[in-house]
Protein backbone atom coordinates (compact mmCIF):
# COMPACT_ATOMS: atom_id res chain seq x y z
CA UNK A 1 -25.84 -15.58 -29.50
CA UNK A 2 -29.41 -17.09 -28.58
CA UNK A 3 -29.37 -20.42 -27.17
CA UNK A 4 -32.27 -22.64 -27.23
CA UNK A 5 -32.85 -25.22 -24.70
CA UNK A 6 -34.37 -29.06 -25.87
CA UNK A 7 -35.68 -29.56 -22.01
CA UNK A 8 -38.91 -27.03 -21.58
CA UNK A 9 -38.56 -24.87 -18.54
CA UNK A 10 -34.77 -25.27 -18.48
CA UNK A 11 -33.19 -21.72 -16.83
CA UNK A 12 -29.36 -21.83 -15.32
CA UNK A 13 -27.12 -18.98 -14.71
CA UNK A 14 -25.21 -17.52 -18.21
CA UNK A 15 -21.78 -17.22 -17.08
CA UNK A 16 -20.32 -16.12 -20.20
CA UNK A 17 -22.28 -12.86 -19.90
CA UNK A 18 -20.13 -9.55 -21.27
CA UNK A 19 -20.38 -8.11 -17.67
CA UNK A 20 -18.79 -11.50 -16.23
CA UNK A 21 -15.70 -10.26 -18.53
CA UNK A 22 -14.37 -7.08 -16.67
CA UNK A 23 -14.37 -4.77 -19.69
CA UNK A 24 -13.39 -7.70 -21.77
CA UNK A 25 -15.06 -9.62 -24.67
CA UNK A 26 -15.33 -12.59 -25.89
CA UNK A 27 -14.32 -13.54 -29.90
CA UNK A 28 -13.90 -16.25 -31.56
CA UNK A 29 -10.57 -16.33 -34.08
CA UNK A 30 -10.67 -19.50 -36.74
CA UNK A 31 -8.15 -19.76 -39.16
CA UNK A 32 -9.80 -22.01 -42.24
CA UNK A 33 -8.46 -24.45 -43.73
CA UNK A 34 -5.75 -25.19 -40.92
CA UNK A 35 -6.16 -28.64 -38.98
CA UNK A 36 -3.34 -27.96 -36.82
CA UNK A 37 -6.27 -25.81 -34.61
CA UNK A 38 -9.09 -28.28 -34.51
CA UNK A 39 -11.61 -25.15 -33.82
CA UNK A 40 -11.23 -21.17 -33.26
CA UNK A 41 -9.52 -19.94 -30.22
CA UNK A 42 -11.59 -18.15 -27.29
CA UNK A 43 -10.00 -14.78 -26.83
CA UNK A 44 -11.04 -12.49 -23.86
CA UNK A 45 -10.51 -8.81 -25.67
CA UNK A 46 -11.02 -5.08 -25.05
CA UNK A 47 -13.74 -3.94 -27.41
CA UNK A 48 -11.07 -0.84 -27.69
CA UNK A 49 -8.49 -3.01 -29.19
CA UNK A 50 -7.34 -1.88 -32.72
CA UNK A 51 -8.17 -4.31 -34.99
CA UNK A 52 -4.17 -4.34 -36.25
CA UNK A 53 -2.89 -5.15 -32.80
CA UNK A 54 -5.43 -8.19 -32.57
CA UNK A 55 -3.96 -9.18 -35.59
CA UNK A 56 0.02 -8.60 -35.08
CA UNK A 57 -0.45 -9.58 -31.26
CA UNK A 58 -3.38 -11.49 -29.33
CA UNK A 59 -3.68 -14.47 -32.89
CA UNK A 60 -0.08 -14.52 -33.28
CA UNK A 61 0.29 -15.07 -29.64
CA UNK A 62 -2.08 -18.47 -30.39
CA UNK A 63 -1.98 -19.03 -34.22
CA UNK A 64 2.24 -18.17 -34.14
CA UNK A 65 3.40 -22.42 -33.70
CA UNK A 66 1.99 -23.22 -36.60
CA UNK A 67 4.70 -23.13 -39.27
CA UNK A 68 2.91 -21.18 -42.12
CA UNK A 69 2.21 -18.14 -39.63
CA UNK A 70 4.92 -16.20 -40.64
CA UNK A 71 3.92 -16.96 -44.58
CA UNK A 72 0.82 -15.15 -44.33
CA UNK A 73 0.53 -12.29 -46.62
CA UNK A 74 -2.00 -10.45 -45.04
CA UNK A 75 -2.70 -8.34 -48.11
CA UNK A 76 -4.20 -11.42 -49.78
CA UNK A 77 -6.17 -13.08 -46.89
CA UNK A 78 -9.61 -12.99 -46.58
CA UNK A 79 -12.34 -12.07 -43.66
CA UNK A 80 -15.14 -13.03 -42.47
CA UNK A 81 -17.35 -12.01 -39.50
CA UNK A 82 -20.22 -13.66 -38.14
CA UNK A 83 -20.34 -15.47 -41.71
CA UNK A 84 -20.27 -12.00 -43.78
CA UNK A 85 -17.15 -11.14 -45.82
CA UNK A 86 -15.47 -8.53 -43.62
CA UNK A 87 -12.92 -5.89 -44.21
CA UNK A 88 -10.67 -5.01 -41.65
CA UNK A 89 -9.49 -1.34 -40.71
CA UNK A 90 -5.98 -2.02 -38.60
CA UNK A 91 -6.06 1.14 -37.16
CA UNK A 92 -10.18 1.14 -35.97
CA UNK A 93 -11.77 -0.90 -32.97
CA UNK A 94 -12.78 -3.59 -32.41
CA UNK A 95 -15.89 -2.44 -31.14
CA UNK A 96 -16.48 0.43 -34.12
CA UNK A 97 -15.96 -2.40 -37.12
CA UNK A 98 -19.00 -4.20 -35.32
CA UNK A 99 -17.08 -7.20 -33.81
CA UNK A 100 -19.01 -7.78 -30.38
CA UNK A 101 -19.61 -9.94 -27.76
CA UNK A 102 -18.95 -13.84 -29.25
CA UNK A 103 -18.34 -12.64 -32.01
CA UNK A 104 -16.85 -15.35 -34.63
CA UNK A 105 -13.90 -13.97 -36.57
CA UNK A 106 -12.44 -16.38 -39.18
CA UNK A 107 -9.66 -15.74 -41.78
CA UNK A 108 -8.72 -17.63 -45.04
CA UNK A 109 -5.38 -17.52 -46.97
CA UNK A 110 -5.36 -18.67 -50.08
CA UNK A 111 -1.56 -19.32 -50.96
CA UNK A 112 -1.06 -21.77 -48.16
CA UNK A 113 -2.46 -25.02 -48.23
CA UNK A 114 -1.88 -25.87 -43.85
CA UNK A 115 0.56 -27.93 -42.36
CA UNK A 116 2.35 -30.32 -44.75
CA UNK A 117 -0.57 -29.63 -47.34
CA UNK A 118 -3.40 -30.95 -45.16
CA UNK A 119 -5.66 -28.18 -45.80
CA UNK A 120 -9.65 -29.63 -47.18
């Protein structure tokens, strides 16, 4: 992600590098529609990770108090990445399904409307 500063000659030190990360990566998870998360979650990943154990492990370990979690049916919820619809393959990377460095990963599903219907 490019960043463009409003104060000419502006440099600092990027500290959110992917070598600062130790084999790590940044992504951003957002589930839409769901208030109870004001904004996507910061996860520090392995670009090895298969995409199903993300999934079933790192977002349920942050998206799992909200009460519809367990409701999801994943067969029915939609992807995108980097604002493109995106198809997940459980068993692939991370890394090999082209989700990189600060990357932003957001999901959608459609039969639940958020906590006590307050989904927009």
């Amino acid at each position: 992600m490019s960043l463009k500063t409003l104060k000419p000659g502006y440099s600092g030190e990027v500290k959110d590098r992917l070598e600062n990360f130790n084999g790590n990566q940044l992504l951003y998870v957002g589930w839409d529609h769901h208030l109870m998360f004001c904004a996507p979650f910061t996860l520090a990943v392995s670009p090895d990770m298969p995409f199903g154990q993300l999934r079933d492990q790192v977002m349920a370990s942050v998206f799992s108090p909200h009460p519809e979690w367990t409701q999801i049916n994943w067969d029915s919820a939609g992807w995108l990445l980097n604002g493109k619809a995106f198809v997940p393959q459980l068993d692939a990377s991370l890394q090999a399904q082209g989700i990189d460095h600060k990357s932003l990963l957001r999901f959608q599903t459609p039969e639940l409307t958020g906590f006590m219907s307050a989904a927009v």
